[in-house]
PDB file of N, CA and C in Angstrom:
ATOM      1  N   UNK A   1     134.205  97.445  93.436  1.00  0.00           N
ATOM      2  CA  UNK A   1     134.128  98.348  94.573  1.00  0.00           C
ATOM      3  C   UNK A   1     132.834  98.037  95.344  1.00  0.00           C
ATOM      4  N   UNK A   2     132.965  98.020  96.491  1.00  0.00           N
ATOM      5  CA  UNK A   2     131.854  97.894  97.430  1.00  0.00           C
ATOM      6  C   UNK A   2     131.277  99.247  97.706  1.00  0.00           C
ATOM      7  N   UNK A   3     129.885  98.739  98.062  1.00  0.00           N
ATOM      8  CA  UNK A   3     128.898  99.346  98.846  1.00  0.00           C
ATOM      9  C   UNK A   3     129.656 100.619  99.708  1.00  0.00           C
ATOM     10  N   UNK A   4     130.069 100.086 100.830  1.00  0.00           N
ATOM     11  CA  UNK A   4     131.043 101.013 101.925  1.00  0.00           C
ATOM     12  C   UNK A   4     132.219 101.666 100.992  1.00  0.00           C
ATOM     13  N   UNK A   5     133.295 101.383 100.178  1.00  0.00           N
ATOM     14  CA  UNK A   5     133.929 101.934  99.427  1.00  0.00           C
ATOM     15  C   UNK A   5     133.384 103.085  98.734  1.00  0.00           C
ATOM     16  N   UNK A   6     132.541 102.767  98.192  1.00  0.00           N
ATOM     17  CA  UNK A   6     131.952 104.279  97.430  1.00  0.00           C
ATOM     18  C   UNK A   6     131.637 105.072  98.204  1.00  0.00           C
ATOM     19  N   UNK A   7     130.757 104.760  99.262  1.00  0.00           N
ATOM     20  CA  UNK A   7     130.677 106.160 100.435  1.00  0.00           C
ATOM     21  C   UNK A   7     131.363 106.413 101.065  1.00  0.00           C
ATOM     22  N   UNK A   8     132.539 105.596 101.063  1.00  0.00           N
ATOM     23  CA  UNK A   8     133.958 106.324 101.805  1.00  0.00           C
ATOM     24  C   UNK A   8     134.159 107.186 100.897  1.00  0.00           C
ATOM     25  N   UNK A   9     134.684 106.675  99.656  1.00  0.00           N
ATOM     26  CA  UNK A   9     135.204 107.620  98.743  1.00  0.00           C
ATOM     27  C   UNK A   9     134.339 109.163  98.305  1.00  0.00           C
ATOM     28  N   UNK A  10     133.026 108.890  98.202  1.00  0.00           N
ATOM     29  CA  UNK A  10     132.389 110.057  98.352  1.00  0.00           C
ATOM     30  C   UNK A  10     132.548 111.222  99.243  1.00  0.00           C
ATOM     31  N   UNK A  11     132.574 110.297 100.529  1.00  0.00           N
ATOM     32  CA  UNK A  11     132.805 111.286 101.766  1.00  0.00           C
ATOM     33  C   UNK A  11     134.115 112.321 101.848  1.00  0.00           C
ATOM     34  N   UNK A  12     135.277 111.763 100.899  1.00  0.00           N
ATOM     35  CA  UNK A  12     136.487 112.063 101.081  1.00  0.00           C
ATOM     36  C   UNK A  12     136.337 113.200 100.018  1.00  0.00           C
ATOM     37  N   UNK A  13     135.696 112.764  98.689  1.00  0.00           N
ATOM     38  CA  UNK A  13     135.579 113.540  97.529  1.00  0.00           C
ATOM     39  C   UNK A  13     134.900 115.373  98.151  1.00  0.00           C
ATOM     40  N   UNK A  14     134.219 114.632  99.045  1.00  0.00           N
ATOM     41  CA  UNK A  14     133.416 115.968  99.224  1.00  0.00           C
ATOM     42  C   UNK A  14     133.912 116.839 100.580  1.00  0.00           C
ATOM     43  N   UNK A  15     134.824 115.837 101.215  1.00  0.00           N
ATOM     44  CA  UNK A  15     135.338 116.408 102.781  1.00  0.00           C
ATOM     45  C   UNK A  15     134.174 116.633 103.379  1.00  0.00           C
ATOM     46  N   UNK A  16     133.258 115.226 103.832  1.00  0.00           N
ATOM     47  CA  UNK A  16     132.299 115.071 104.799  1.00  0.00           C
ATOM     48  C   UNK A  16     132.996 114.444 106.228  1.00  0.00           C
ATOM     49  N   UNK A  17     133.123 114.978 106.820  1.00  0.00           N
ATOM     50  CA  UNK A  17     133.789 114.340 107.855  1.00  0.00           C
ATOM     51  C   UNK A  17     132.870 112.917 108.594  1.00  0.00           C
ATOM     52  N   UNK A  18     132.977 111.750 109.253  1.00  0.00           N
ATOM     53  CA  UNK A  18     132.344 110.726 109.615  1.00  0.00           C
ATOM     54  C   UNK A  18     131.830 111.144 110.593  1.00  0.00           C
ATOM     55  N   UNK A  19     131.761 112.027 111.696  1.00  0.00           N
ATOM     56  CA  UNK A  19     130.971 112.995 112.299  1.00  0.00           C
ATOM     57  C   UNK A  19     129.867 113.800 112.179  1.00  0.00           C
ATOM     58  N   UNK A  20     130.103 114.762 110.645  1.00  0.00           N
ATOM     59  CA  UNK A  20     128.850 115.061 110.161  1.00  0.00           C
ATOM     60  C   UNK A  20     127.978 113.974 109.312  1.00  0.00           C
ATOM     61  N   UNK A  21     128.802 112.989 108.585  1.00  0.00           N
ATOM     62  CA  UNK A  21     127.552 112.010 107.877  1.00  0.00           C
ATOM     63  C   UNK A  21     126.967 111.131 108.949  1.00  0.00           C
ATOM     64  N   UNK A  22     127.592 110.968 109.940  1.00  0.00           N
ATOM     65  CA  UNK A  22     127.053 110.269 111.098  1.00  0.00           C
ATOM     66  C   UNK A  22     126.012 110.974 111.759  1.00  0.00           C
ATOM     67  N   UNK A  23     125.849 112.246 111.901  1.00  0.00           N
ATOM     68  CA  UNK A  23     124.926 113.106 112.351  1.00  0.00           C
ATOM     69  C   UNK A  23     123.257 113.261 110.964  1.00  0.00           C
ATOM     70  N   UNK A  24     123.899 113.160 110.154  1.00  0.00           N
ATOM     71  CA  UNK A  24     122.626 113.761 109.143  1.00  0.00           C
ATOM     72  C   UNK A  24     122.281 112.015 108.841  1.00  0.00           C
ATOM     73  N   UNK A  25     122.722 110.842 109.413  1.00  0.00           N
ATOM     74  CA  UNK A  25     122.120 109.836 108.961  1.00  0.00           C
ATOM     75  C   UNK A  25     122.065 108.634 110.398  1.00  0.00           C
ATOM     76  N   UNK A  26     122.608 109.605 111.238  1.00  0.00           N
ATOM     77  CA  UNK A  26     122.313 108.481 112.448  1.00  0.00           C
ATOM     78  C   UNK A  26     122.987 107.099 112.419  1.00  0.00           C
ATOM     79  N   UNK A  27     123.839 106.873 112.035  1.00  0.00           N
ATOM     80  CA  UNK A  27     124.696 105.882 112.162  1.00  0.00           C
ATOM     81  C   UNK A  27     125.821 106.040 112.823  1.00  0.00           C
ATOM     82  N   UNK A  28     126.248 105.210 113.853  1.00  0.00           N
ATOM     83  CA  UNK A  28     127.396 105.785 114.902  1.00  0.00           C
ATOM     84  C   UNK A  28     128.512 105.763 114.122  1.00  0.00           C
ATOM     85  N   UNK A  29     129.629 106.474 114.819  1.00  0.00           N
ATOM     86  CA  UNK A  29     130.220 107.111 113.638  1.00  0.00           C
ATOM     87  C   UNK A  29     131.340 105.656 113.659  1.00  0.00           C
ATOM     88  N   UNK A  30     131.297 105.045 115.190  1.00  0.00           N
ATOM     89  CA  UNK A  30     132.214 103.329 115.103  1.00  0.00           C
ATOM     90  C   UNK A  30     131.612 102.578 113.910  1.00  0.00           C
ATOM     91  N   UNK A  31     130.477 102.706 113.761  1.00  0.00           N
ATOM     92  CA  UNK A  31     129.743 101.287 112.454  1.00  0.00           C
ATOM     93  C   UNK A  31     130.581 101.856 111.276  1.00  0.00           C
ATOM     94  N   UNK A  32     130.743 103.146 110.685  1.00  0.00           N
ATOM     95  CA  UNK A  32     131.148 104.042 109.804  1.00  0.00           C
ATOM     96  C   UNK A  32     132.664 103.520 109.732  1.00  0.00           C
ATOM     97  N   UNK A  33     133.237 103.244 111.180  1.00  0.00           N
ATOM     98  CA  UNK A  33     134.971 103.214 110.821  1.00  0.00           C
ATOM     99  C   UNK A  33     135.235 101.836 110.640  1.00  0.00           C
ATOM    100  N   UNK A  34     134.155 101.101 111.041  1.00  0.00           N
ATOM    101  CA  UNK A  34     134.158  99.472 110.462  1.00  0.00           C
ATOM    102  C   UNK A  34     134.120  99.277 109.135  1.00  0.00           C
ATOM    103  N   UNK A  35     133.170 100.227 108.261  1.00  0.00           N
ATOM    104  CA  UNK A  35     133.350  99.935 107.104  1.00  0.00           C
ATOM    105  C   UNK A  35     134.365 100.079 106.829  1.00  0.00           C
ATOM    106  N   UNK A  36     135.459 101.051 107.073  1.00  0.00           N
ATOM    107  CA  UNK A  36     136.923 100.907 106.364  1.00  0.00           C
ATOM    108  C   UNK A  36     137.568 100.409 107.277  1.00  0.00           C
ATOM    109  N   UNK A  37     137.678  99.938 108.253  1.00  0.00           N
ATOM    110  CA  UNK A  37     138.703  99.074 109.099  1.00  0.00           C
ATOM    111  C   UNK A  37     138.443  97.662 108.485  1.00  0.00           C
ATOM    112  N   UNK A  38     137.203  97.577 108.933  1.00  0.00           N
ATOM    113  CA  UNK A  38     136.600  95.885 108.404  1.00  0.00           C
ATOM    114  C   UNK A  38     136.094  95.482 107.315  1.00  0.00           C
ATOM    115  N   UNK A  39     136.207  96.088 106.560  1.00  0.00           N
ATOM    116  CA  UNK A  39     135.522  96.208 105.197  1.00  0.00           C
ATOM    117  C   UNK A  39     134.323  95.582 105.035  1.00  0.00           C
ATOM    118  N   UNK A  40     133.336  95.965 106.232  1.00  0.00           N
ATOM    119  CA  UNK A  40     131.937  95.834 106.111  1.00  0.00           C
ATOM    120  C   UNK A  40     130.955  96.794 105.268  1.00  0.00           C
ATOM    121  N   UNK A  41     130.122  96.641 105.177  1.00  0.00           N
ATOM    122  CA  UNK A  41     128.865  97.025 104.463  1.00  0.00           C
ATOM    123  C   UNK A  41     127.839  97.614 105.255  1.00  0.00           C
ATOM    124  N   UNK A  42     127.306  99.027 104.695  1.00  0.00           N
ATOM    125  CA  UNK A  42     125.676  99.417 105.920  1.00  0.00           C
ATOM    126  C   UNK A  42     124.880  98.356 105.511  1.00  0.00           C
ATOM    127  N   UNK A  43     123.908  97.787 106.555  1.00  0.00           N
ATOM    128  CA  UNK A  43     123.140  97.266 106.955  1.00  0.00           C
ATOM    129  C   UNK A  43     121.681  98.070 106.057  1.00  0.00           C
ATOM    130  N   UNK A  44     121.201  97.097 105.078  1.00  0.00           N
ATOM    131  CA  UNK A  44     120.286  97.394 104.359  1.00  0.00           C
ATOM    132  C   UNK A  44     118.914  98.466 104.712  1.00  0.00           C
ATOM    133  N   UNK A  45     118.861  98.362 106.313  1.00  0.00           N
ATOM    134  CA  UNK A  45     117.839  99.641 106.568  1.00  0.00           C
ATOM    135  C   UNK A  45     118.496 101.039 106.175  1.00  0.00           C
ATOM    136  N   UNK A  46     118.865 100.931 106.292  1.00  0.00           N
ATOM    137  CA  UNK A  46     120.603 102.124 106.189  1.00  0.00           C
ATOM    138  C   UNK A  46     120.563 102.604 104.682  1.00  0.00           C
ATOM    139  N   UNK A  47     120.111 101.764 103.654  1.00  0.00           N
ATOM    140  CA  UNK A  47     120.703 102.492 102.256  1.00  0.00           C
ATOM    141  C   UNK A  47     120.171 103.666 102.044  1.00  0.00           C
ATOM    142  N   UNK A  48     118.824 103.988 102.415  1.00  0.00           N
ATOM    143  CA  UNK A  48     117.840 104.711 101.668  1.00  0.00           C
ATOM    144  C   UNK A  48     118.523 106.071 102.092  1.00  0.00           C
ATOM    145  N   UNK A  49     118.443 106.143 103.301  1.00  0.00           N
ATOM    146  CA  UNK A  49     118.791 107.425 104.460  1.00  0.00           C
ATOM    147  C   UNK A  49     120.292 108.123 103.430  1.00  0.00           C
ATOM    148  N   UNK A  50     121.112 106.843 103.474  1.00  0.00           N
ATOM    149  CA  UNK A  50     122.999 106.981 102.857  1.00  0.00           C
ATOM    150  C   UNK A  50     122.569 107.721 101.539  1.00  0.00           C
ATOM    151  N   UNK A  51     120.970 107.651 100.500  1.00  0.00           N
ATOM    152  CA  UNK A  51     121.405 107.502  99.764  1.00  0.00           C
ATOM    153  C   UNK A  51     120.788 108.786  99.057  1.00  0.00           C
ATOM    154  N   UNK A  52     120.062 109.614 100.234  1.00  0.00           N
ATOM    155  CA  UNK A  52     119.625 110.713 100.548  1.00  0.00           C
ATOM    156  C   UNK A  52     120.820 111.874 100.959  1.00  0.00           C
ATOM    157  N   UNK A  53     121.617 111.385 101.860  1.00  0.00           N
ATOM    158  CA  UNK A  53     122.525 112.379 102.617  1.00  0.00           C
ATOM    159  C   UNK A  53     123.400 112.596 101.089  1.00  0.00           C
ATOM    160  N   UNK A  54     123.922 111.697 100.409  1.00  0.00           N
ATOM    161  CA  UNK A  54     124.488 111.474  99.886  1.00  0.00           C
ATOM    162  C   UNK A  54     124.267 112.164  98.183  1.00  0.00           C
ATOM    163  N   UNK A  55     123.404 112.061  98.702  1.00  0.00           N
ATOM    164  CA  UNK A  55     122.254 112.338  96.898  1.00  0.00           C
ATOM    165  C   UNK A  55     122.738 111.413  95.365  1.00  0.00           C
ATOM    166  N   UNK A  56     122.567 110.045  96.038  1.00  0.00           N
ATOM    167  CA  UNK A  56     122.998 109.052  94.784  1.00  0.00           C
ATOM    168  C   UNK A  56     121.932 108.288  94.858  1.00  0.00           C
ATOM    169  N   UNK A  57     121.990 107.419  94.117  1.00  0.00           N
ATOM    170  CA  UNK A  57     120.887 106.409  93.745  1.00  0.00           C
ATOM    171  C   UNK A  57     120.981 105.179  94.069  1.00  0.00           C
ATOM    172  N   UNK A  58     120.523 104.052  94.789  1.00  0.00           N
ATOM    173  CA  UNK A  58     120.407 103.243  95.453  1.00  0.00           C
ATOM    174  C   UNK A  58     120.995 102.450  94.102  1.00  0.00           C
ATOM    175  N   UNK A  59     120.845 102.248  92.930  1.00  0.00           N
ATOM    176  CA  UNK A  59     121.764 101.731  92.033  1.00  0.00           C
ATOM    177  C   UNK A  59     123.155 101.688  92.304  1.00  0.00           C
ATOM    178  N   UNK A  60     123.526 102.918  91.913  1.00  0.00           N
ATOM    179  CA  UNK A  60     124.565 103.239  92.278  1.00  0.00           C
ATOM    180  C   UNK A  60     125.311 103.095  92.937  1.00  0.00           C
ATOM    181  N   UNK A  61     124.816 103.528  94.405  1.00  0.00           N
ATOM    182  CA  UNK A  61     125.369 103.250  95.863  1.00  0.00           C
ATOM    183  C   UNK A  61     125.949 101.307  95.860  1.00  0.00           C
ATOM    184  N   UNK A  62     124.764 100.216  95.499  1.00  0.00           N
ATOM    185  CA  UNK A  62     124.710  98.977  95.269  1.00  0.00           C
ATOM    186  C   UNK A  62     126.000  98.194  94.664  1.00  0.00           C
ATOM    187  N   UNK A  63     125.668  98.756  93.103  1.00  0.00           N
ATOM    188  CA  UNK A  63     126.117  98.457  91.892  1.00  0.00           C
ATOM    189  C   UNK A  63     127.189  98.939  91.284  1.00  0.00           C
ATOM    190  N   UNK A  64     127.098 100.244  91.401  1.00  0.00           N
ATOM    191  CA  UNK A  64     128.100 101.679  90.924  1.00  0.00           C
ATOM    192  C   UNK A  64     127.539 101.909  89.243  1.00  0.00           C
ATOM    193  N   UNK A  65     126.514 101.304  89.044  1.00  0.00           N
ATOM    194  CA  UNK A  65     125.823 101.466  87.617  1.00  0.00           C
ATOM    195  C   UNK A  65     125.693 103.364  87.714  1.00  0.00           C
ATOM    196  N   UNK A  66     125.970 103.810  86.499  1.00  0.00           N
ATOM    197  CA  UNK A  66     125.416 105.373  86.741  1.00  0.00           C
ATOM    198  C   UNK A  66     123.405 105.284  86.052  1.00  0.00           C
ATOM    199  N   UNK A  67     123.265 106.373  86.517  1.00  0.00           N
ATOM    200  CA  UNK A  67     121.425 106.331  86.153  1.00  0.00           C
ATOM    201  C   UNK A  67     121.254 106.653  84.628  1.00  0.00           C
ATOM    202  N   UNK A  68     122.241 106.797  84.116  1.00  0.00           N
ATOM    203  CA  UNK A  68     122.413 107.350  82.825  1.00  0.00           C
ATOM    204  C   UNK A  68     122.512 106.096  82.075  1.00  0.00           C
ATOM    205  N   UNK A  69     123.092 105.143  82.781  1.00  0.00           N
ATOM    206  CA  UNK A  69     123.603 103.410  81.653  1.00  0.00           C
ATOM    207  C   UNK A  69     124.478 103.342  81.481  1.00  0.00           C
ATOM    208  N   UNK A  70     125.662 104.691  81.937  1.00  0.00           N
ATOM    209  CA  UNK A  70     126.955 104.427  81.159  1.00  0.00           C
ATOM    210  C   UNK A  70     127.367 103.517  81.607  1.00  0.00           C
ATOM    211  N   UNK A  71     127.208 102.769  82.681  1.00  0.00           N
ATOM    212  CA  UNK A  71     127.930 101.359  83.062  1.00  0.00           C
ATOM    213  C   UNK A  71     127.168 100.328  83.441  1.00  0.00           C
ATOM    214  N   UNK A  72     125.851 100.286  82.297  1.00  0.00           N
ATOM    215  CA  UNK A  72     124.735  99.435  82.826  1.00  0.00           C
ATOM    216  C   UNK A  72     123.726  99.714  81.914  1.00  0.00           C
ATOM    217  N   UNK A  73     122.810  98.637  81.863  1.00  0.00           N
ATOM    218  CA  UNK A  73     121.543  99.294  81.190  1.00  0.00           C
ATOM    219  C   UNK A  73     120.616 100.298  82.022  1.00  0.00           C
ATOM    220  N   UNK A  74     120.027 101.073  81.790  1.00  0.00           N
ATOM    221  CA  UNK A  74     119.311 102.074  82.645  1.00  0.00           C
ATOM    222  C   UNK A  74     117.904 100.901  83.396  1.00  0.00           C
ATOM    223  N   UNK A  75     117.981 101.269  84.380  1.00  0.00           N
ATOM    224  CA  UNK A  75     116.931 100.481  85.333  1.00  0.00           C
ATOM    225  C   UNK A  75     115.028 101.283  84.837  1.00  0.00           C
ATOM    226  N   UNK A  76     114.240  99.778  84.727  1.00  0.00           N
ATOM    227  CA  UNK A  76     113.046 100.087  84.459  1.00  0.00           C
ATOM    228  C   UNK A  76     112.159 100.515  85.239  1.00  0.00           C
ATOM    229  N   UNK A  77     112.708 100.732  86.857  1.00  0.00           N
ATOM    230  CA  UNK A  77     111.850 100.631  87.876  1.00  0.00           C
ATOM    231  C   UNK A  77     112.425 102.097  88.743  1.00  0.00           C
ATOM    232  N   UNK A  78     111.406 102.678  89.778  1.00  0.00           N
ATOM    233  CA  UNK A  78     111.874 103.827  90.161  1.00  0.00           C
ATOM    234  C   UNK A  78     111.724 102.952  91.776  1.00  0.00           C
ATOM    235  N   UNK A  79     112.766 103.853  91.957  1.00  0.00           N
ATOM    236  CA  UNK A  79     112.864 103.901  93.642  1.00  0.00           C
ATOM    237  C   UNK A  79     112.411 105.253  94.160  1.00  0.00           C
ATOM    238  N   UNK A  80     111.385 105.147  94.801  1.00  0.00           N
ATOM    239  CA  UNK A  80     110.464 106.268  95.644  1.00  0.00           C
ATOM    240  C   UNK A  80     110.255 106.524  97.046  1.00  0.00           C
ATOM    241  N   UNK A  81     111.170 107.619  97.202  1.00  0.00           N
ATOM    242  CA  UNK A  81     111.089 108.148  99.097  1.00  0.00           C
ATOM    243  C   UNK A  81     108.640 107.867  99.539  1.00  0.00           C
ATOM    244  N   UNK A  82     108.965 107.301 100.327  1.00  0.00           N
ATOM    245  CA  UNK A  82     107.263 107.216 100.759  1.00  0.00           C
ATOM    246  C   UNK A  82     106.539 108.614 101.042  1.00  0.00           C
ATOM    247  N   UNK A  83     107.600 109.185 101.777  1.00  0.00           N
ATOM    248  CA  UNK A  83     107.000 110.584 102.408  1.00  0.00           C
ATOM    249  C   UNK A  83     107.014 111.657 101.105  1.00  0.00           C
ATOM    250  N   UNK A  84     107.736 111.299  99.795  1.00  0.00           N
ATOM    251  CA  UNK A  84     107.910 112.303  99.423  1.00  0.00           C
ATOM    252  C   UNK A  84     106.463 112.377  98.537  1.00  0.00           C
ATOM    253  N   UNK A  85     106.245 113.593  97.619  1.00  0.00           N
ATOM    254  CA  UNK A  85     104.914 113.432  97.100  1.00  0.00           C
ATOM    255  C   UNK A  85     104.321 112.337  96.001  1.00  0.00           C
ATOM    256  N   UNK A  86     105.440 112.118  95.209  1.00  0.00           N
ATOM    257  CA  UNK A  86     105.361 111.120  94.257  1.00  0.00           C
ATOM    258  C   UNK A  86     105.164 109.839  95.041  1.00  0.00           C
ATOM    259  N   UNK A  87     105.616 109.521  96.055  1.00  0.00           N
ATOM    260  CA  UNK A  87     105.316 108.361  97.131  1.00  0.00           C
ATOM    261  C   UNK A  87     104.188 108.499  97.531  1.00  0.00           C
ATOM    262  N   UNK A  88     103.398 109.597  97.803  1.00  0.00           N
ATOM    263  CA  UNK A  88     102.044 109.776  98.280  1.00  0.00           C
ATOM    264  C   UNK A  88     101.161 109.209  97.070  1.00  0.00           C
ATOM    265  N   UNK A  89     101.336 109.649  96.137  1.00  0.00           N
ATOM    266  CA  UNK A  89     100.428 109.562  94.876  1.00  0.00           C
ATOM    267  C   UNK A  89     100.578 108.076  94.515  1.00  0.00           C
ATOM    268  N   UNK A  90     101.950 107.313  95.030  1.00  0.00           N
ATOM    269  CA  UNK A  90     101.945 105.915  94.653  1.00  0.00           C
ATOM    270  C   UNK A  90     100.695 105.078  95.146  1.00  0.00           C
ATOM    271  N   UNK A  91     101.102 105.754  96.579  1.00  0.00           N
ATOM    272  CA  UNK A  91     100.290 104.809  97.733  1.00  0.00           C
ATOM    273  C   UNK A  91      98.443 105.184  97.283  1.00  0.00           C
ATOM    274  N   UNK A  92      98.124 106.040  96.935  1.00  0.00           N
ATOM    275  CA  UNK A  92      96.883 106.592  96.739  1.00  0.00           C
ATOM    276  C   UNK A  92      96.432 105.878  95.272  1.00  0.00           C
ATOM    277  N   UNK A  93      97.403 105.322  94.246  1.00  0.00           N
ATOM    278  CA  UNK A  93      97.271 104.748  93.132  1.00  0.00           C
ATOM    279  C   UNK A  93      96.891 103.205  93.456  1.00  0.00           C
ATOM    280  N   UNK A  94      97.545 102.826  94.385  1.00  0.00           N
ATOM    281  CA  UNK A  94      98.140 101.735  94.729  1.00  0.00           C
ATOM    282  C   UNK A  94      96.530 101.039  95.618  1.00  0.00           C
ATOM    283  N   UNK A  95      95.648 101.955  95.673  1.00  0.00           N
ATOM    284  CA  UNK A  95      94.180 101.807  96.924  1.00  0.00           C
ATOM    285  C   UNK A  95      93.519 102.217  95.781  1.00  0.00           C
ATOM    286  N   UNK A  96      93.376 102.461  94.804  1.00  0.00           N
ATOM    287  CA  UNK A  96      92.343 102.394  94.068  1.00  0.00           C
ATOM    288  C   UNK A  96      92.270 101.008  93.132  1.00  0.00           C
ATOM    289  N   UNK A  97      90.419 100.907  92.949  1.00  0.00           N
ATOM    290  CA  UNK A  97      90.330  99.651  92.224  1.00  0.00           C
ATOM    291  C   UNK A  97      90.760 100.021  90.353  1.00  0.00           C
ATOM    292  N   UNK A  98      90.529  99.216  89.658  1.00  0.00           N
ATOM    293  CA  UNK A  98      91.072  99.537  88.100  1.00  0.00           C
ATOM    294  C   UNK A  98      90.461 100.561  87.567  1.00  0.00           C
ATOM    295  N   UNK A  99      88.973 100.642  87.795  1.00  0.00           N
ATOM    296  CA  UNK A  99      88.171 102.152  87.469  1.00  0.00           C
ATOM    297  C   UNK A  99      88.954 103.037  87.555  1.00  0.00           C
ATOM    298  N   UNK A 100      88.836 103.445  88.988  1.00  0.00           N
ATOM    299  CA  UNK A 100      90.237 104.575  89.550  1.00  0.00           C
ATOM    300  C   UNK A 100      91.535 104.678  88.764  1.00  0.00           C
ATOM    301  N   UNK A 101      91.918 103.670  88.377  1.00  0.00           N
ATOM    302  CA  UNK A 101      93.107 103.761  87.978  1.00  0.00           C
ATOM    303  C   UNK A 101      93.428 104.044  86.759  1.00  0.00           C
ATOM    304  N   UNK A 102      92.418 103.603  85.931  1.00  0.00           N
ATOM    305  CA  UNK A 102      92.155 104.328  83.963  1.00  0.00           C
ATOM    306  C   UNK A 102      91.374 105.641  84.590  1.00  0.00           C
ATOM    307  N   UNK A 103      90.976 105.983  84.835  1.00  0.00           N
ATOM    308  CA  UNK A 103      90.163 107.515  84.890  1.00  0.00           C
ATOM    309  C   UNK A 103      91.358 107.957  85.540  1.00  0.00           C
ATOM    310  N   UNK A 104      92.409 107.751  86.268  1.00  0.00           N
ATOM    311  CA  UNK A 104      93.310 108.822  86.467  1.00  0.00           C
ATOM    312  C   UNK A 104      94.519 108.483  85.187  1.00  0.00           C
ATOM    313  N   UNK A 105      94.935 107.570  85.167  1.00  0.00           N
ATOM    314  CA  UNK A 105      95.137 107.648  83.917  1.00  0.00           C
ATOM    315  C   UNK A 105      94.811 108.427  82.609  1.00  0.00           C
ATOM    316  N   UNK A 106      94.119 108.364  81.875  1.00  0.00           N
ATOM    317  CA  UNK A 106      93.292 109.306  81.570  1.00  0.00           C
ATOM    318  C   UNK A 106      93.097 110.608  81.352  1.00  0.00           C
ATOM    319  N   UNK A 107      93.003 111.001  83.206  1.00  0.00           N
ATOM    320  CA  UNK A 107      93.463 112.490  82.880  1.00  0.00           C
ATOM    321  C   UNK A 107      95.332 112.703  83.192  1.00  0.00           C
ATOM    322  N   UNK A 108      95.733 112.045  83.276  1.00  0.00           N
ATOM    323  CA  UNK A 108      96.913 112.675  83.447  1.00  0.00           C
ATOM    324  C   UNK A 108      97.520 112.675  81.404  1.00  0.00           C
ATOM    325  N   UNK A 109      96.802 111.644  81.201  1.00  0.00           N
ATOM    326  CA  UNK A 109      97.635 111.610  79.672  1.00  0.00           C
ATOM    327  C   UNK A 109      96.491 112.635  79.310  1.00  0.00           C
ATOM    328  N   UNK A 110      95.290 113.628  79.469  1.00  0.00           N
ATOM    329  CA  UNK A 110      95.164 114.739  78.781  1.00  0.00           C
ATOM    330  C   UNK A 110      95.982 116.080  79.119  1.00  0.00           C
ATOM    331  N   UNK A 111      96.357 115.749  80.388  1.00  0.00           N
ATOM    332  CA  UNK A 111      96.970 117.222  81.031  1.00  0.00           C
ATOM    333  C   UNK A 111      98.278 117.124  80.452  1.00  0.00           C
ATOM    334  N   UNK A 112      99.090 115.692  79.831  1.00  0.00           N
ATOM    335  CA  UNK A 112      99.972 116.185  78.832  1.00  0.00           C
ATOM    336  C   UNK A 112      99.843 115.934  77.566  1.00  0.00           C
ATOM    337  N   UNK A 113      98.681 116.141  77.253  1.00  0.00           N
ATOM    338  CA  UNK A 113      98.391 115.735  75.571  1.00  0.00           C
ATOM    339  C   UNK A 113      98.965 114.839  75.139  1.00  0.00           C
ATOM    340  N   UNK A 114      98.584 113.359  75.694  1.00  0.00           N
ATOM    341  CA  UNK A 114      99.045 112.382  75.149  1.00  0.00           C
ATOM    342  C   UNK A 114      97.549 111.666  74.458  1.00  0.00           C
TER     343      UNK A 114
END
């Protein structure tokens, strides 16, 4: 199953009409009827937004792996919205030199007693 297949099928599962997912993700709703006319694919700027409206996991959406492993090994790596706070704290991890980075370390493994 493709990329576009699963968010068709989602859309149908949930009775999103291609009007409203076209509205909460800005994709015209013609690119939307290509995927099932033409059996094209969104355009990779496109996943993150799909995968938000949608509330699935860029795995998933991709692959159709579930986040659980049942059809895959579970992925070692996180995918992180930028704006969201855990994205903030990346980027703020991500500008500190190694000092910074064991001293927060550090305290985060005392604040859970590790």
């Amino acid at each position: 199953m493709t990329a576009s297949e699963r968010i068709l099928q989602l859309l149908d599962e949930r009775k999103i009409s291609q009007k409203d997912f076209s509205d909460k993700t800005g994709i015209p709703q013609s690119t939307i009827s290509d995927w099932r006319k033409k059996k094209t694919n969104p355009a990779s700027d496109k996943i993150m937004i799909i995968c938000k409206v949608l509330n699935v996991t860029p795995e998933w959406l991709l692959s159709g792996i579930e986040e659980d492993g049942s059809r895959g090994n579970r992925t070692d790596y996180y995918v992180i919205d930028k704006e969201s706070d855990l994205g903030e704290l990346m980027s703020a991890y991500s500008d500190m030199d190694t000092s910074m980075r064991n001293r927060l370390m550090g305290y985060a493994k005392a604040l859970l007693g590790i």
